[in-house]
PDB file of N, CA and C in Angstrom:
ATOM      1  N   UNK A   1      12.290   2.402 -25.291  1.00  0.00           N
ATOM      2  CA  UNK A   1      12.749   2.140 -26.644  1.00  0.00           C
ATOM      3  C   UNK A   1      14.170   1.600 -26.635  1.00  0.00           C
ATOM      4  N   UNK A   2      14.658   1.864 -25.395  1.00  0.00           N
ATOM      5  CA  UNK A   2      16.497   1.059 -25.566  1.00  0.00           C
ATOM      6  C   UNK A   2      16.634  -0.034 -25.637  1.00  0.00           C
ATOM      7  N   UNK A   3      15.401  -0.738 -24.944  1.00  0.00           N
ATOM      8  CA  UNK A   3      15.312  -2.447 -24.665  1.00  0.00           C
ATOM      9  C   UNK A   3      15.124  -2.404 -25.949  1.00  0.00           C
ATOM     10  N   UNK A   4      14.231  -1.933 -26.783  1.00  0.00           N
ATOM     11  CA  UNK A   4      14.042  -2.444 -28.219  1.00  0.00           C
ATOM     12  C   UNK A   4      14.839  -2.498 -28.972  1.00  0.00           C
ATOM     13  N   UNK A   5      15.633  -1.561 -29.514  1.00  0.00           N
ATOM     14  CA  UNK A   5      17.049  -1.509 -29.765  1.00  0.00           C
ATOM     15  C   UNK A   5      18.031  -2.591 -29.316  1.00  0.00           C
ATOM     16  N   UNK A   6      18.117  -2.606 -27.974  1.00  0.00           N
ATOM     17  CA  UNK A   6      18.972  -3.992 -27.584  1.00  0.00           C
ATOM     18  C   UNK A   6      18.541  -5.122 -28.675  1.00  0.00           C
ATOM     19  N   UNK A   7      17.450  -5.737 -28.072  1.00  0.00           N
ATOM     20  CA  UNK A   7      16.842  -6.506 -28.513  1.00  0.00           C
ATOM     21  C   UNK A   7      16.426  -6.901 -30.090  1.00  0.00           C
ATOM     22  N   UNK A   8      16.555  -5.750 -30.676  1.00  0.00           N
ATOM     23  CA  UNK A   8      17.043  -5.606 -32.447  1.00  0.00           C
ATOM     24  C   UNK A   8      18.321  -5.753 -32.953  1.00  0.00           C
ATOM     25  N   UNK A   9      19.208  -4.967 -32.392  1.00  0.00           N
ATOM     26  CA  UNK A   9      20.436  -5.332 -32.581  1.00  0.00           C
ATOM     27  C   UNK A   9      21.022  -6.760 -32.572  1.00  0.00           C
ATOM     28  N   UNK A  10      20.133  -7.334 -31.454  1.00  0.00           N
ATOM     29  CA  UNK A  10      21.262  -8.877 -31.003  1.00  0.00           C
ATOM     30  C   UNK A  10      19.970 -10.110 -32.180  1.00  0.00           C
ATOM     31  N   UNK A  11      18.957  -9.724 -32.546  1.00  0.00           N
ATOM     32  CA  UNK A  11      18.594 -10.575 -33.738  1.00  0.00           C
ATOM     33  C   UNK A  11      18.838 -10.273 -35.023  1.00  0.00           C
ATOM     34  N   UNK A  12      19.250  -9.062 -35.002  1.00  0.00           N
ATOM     35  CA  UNK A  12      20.266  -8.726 -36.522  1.00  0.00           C
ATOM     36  C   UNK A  12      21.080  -9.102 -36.779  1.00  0.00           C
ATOM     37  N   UNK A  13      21.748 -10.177 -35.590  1.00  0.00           N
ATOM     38  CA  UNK A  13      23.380 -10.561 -35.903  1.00  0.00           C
ATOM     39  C   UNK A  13      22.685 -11.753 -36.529  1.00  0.00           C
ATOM     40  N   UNK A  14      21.940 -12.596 -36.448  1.00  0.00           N
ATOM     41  CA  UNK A  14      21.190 -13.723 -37.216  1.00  0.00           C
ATOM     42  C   UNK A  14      21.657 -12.882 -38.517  1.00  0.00           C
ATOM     43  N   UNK A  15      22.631 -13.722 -40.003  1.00  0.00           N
ATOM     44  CA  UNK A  15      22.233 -13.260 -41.364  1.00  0.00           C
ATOM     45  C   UNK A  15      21.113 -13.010 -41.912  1.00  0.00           C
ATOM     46  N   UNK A  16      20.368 -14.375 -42.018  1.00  0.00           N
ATOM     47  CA  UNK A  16      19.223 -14.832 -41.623  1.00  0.00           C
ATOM     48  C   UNK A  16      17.925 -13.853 -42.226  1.00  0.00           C
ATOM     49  N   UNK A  17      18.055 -13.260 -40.632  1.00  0.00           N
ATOM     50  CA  UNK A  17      17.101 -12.317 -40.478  1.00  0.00           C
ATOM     51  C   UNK A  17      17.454 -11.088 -40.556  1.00  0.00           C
ATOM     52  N   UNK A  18      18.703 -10.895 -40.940  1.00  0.00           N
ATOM     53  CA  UNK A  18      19.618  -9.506 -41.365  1.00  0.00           C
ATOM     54  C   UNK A  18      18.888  -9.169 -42.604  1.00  0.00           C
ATOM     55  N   UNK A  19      19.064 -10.530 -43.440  1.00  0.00           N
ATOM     56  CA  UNK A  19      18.696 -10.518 -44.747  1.00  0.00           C
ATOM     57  C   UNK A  19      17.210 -10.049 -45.004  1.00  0.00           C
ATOM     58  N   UNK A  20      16.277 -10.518 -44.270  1.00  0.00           N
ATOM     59  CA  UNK A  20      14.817 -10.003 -44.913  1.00  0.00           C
ATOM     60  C   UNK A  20      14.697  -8.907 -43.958  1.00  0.00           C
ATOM     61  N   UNK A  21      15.174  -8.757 -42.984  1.00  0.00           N
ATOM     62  CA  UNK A  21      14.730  -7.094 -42.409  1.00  0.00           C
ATOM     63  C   UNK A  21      15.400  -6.263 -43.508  1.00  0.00           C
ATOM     64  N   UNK A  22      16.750  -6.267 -44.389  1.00  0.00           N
ATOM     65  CA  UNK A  22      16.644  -5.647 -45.315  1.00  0.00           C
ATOM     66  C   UNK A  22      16.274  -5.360 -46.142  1.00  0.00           C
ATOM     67  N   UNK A  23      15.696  -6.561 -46.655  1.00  0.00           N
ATOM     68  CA  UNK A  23      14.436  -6.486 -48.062  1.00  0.00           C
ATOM     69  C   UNK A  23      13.100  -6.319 -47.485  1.00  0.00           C
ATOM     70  N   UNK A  24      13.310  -6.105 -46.264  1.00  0.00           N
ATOM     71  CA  UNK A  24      11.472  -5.676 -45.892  1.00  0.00           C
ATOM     72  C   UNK A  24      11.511  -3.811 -45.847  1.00  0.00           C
ATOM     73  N   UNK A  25      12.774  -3.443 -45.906  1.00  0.00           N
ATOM     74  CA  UNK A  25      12.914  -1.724 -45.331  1.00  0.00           C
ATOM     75  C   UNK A  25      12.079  -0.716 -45.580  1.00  0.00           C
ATOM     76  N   UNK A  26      11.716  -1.028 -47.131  1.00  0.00           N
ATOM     77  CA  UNK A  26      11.042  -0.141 -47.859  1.00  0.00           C
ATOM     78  C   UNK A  26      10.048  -0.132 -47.350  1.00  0.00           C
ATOM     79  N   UNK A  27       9.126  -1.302 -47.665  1.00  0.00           N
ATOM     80  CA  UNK A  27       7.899  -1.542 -46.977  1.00  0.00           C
ATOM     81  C   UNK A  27       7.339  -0.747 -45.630  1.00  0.00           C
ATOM     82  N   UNK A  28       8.396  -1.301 -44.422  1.00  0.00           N
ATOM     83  CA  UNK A  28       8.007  -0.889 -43.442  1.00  0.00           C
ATOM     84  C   UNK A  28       8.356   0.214 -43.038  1.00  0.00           C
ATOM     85  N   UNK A  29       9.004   0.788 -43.614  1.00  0.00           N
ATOM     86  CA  UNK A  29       9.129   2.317 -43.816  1.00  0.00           C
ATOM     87  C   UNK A  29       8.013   2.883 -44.289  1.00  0.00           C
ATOM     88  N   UNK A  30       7.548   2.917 -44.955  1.00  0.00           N
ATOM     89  CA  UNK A  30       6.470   2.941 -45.703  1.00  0.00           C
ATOM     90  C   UNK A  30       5.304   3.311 -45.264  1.00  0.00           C
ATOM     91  N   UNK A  31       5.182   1.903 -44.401  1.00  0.00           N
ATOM     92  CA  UNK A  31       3.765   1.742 -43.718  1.00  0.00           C
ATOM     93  C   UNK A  31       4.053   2.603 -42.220  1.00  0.00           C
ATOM     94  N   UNK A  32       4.966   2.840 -41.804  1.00  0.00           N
ATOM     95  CA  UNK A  32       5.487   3.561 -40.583  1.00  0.00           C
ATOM     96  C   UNK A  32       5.158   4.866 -41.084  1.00  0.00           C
ATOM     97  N   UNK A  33       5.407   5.622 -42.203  1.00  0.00           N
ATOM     98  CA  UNK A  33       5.275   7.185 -42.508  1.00  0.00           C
ATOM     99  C   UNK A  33       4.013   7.493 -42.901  1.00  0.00           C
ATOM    100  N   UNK A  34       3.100   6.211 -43.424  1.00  0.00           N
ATOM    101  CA  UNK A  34       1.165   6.513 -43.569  1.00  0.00           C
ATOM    102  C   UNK A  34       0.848   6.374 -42.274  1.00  0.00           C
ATOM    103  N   UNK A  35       1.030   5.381 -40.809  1.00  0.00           N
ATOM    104  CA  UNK A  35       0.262   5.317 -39.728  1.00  0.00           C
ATOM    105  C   UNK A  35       1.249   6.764 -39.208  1.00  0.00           C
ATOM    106  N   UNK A  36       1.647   6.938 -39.374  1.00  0.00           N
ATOM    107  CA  UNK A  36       1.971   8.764 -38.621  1.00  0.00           C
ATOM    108  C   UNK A  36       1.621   9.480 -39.587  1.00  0.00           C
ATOM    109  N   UNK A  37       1.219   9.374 -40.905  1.00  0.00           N
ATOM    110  CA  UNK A  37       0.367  10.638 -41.782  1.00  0.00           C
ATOM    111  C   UNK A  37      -0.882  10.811 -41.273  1.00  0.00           C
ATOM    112  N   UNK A  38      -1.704   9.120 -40.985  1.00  0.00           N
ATOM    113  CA  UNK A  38      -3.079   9.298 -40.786  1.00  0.00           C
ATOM    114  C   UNK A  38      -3.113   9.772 -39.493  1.00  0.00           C
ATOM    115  N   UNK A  39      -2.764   9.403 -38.157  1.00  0.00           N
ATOM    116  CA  UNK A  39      -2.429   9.725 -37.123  1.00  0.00           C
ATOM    117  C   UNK A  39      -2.478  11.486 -37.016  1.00  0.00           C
ATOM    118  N   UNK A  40      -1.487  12.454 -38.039  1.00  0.00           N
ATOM    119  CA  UNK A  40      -1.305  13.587 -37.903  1.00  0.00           C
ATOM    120  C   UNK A  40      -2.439  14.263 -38.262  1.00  0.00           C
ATOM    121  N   UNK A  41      -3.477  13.445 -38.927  1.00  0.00           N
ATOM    122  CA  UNK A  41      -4.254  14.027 -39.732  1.00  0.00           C
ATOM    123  C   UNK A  41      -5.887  13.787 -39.164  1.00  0.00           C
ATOM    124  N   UNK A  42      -5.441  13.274 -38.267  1.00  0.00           N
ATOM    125  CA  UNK A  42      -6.082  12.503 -36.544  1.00  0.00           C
ATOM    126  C   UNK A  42      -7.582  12.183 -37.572  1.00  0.00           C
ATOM    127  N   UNK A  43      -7.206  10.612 -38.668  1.00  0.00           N
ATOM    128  CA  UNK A  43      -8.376  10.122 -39.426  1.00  0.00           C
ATOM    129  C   UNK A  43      -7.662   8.486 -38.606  1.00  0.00           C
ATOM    130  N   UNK A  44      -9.050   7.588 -38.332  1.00  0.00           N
ATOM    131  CA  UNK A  44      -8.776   6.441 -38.188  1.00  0.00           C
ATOM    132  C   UNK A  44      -8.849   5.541 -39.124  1.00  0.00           C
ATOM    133  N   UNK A  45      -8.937   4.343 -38.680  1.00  0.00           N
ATOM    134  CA  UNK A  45      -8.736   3.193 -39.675  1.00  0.00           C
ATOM    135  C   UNK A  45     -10.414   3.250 -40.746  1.00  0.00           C
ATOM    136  N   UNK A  46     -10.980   2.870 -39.746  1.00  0.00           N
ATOM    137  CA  UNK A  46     -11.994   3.166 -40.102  1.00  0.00           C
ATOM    138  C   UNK A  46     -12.146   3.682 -41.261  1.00  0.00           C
ATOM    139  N   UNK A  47     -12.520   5.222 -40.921  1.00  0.00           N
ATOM    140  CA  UNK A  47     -12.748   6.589 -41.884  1.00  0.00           C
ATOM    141  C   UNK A  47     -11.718   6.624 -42.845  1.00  0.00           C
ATOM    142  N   UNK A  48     -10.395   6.164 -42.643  1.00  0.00           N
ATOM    143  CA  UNK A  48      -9.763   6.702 -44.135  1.00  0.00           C
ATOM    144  C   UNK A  48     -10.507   5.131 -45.027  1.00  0.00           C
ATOM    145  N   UNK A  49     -10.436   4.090 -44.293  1.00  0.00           N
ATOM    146  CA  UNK A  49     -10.829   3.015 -45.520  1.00  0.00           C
ATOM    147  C   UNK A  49     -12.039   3.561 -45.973  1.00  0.00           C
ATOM    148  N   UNK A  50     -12.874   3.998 -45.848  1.00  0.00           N
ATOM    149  CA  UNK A  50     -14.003   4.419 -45.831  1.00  0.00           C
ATOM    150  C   UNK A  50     -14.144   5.575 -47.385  1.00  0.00           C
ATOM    151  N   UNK A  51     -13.042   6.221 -46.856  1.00  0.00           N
ATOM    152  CA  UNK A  51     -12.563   7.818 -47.960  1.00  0.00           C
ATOM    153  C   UNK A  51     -11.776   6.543 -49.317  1.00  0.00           C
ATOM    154  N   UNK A  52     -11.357   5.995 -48.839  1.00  0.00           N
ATOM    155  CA  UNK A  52     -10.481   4.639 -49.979  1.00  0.00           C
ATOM    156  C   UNK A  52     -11.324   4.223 -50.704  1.00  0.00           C
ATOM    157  N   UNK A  53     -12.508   4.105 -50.031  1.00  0.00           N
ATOM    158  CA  UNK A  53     -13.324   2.704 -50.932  1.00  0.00           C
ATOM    159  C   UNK A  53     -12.805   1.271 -50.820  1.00  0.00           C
ATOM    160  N   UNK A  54     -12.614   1.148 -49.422  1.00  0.00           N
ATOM    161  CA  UNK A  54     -11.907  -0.290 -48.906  1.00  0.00           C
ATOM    162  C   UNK A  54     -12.479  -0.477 -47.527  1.00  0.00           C
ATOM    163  N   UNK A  55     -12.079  -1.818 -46.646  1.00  0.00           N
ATOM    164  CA  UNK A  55     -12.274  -2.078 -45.590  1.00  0.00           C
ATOM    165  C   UNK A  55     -11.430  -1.526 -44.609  1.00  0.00           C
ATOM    166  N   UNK A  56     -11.820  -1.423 -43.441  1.00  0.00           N
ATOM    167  CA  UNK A  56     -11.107  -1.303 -42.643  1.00  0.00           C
ATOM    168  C   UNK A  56     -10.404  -2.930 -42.017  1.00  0.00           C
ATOM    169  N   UNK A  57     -10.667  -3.735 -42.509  1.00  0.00           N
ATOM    170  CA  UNK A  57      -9.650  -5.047 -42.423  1.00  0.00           C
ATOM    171  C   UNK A  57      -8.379  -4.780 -43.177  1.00  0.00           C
ATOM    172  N   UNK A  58      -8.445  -4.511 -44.362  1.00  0.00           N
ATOM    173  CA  UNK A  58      -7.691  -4.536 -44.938  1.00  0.00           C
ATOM    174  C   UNK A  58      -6.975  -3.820 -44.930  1.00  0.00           C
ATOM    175  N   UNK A  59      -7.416  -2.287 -44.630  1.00  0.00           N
ATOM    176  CA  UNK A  59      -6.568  -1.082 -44.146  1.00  0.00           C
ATOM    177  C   UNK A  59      -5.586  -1.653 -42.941  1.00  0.00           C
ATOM    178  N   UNK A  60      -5.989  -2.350 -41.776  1.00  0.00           N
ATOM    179  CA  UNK A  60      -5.262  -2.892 -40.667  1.00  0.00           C
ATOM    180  C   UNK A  60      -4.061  -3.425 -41.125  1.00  0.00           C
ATOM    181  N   UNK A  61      -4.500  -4.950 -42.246  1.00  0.00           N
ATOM    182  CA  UNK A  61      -3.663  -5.726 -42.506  1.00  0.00           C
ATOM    183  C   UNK A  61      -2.420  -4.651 -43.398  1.00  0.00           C
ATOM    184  N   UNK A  62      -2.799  -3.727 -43.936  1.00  0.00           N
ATOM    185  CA  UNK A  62      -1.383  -3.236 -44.894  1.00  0.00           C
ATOM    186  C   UNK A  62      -0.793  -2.531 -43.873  1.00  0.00           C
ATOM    187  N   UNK A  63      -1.307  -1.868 -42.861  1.00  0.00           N
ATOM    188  CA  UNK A  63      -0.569  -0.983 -41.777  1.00  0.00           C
ATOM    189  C   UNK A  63      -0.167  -2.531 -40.604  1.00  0.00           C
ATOM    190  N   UNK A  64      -0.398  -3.608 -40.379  1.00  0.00           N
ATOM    191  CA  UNK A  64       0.637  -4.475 -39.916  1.00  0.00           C
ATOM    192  C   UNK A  64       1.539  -5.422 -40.918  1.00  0.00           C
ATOM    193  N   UNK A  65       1.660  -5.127 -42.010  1.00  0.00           N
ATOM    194  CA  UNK A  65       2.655  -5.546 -43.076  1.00  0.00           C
ATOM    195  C   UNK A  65       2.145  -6.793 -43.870  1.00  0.00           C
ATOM    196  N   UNK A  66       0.895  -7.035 -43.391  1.00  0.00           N
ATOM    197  CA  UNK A  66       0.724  -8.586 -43.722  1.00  0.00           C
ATOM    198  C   UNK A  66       0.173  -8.600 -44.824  1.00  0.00           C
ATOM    199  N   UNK A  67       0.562  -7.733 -46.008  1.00  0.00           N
ATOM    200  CA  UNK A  67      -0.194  -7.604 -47.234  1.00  0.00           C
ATOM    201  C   UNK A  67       0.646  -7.102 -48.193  1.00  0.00           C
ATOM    202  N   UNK A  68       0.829  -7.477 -49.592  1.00  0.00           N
ATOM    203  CA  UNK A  68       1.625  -6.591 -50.667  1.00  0.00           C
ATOM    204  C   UNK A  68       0.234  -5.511 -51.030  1.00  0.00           C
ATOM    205  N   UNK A  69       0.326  -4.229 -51.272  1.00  0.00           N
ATOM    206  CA  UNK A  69      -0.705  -3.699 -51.757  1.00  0.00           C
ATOM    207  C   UNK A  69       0.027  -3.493 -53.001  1.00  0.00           C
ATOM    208  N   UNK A  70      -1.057  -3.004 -53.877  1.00  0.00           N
ATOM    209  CA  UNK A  70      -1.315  -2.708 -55.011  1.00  0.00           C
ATOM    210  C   UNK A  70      -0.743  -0.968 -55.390  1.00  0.00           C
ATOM    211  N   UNK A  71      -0.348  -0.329 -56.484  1.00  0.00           N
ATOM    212  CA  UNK A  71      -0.250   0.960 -56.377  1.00  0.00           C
ATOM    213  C   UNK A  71      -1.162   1.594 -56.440  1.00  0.00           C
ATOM    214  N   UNK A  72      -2.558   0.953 -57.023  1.00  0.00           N
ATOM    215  CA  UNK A  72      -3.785   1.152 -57.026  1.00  0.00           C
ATOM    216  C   UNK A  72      -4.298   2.053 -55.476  1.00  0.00           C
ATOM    217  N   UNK A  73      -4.108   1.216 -54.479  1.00  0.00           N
ATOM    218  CA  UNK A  73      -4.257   0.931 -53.034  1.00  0.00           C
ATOM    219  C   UNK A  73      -3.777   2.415 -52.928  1.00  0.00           C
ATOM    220  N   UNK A  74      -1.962   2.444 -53.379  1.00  0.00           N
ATOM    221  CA  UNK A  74      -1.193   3.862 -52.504  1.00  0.00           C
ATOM    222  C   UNK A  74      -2.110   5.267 -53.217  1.00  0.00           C
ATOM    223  N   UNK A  75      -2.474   4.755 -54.349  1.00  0.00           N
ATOM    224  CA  UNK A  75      -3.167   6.026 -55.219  1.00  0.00           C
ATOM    225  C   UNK A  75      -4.871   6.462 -53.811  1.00  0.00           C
ATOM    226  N   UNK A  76      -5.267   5.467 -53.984  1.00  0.00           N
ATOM    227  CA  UNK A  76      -6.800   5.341 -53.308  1.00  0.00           C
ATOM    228  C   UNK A  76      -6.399   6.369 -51.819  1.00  0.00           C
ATOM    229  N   UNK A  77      -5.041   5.994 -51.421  1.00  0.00           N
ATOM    230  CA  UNK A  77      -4.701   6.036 -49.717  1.00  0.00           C
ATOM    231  C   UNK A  77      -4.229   7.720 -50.092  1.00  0.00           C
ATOM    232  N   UNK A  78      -3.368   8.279 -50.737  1.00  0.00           N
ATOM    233  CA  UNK A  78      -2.804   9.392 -51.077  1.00  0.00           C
ATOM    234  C   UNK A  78      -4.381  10.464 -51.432  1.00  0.00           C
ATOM    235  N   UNK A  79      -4.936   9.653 -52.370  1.00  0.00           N
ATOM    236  CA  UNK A  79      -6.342  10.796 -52.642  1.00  0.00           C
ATOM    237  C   UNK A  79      -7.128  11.393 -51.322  1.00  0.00           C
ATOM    238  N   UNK A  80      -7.350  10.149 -50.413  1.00  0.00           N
ATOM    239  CA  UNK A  80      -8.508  10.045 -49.247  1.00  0.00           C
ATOM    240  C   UNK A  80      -7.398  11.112 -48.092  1.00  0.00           C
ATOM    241  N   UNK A  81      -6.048  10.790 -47.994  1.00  0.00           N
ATOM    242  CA  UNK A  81      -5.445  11.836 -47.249  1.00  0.00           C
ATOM    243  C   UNK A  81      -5.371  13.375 -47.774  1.00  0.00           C
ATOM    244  N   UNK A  82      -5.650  13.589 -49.046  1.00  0.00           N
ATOM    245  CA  UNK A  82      -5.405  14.479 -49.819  1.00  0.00           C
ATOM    246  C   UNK A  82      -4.232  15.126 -49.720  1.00  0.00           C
ATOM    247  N   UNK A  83      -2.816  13.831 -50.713  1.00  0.00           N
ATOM    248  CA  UNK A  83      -1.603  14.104 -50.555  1.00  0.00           C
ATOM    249  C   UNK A  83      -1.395  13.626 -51.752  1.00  0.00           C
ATOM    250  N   UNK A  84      -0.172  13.775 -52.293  1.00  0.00           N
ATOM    251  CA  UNK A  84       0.346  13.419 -53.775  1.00  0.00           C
ATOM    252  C   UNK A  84       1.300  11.764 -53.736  1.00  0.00           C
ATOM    253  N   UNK A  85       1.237  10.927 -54.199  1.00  0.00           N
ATOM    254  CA  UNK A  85       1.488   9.563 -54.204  1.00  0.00           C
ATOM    255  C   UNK A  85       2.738   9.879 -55.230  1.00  0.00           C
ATOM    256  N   UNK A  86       4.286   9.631 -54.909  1.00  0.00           N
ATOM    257  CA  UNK A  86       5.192   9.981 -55.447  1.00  0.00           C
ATOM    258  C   UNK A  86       6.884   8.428 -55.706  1.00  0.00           C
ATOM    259  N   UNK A  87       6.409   7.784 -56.627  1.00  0.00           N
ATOM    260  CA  UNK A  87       7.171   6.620 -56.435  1.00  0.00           C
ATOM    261  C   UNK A  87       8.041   6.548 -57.012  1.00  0.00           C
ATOM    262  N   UNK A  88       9.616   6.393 -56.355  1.00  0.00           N
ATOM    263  CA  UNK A  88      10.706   7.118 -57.565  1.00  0.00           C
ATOM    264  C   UNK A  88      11.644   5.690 -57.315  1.00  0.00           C
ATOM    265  N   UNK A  89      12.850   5.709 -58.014  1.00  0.00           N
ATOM    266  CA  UNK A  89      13.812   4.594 -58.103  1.00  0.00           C
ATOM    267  C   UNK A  89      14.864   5.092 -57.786  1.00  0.00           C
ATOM    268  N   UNK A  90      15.939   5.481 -56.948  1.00  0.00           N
ATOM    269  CA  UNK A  90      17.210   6.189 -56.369  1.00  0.00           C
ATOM    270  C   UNK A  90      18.295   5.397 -56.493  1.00  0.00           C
TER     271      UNK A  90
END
């Protein structure tokens, strides 16, 4: 993980890309704290899309970022984990 770090650090000095890794934070924060919810909860891609009422394509694509979901989506994803979906403004 240090190489990664290196290697983050020295493309952060790009503004650039300073700039949308900051406006991406939330997001991938996000999607980083559901693939370690489902993970803890040892359900795969599969089976939670499944508990969703969705694909497991699509489950993939929001856990590799390549998708805006819907709150619809976080509601569907929070029920099937059986957890509370909590979206605040700080």
């Amino acid at each position: 993980m240090d190489d990664w770090n290196k290697v983050k650090k020295e493309i952060l000095k790009d503004p650039e890309v300073k700039k949308y890794y900051d406006e991406m934070e939330v997001e991938y924060r996000m999607i980083g704290d559901l693939i370690k919810l489902r993970k803890a909860e040892k359900i795969n891609q599969e089976e939670l899309a499944k508990k969703m009422g969705t694909t497991q394509s699509a489950l993939s694509r929001f856990e590799a970022g390549g998708t805006n979901v819907s709150i619809d989506f976080l509601k569907r994803m929070a029920k099937a984990l059986d957890k509370k979906l909590d979206i605040r403004f700080i």
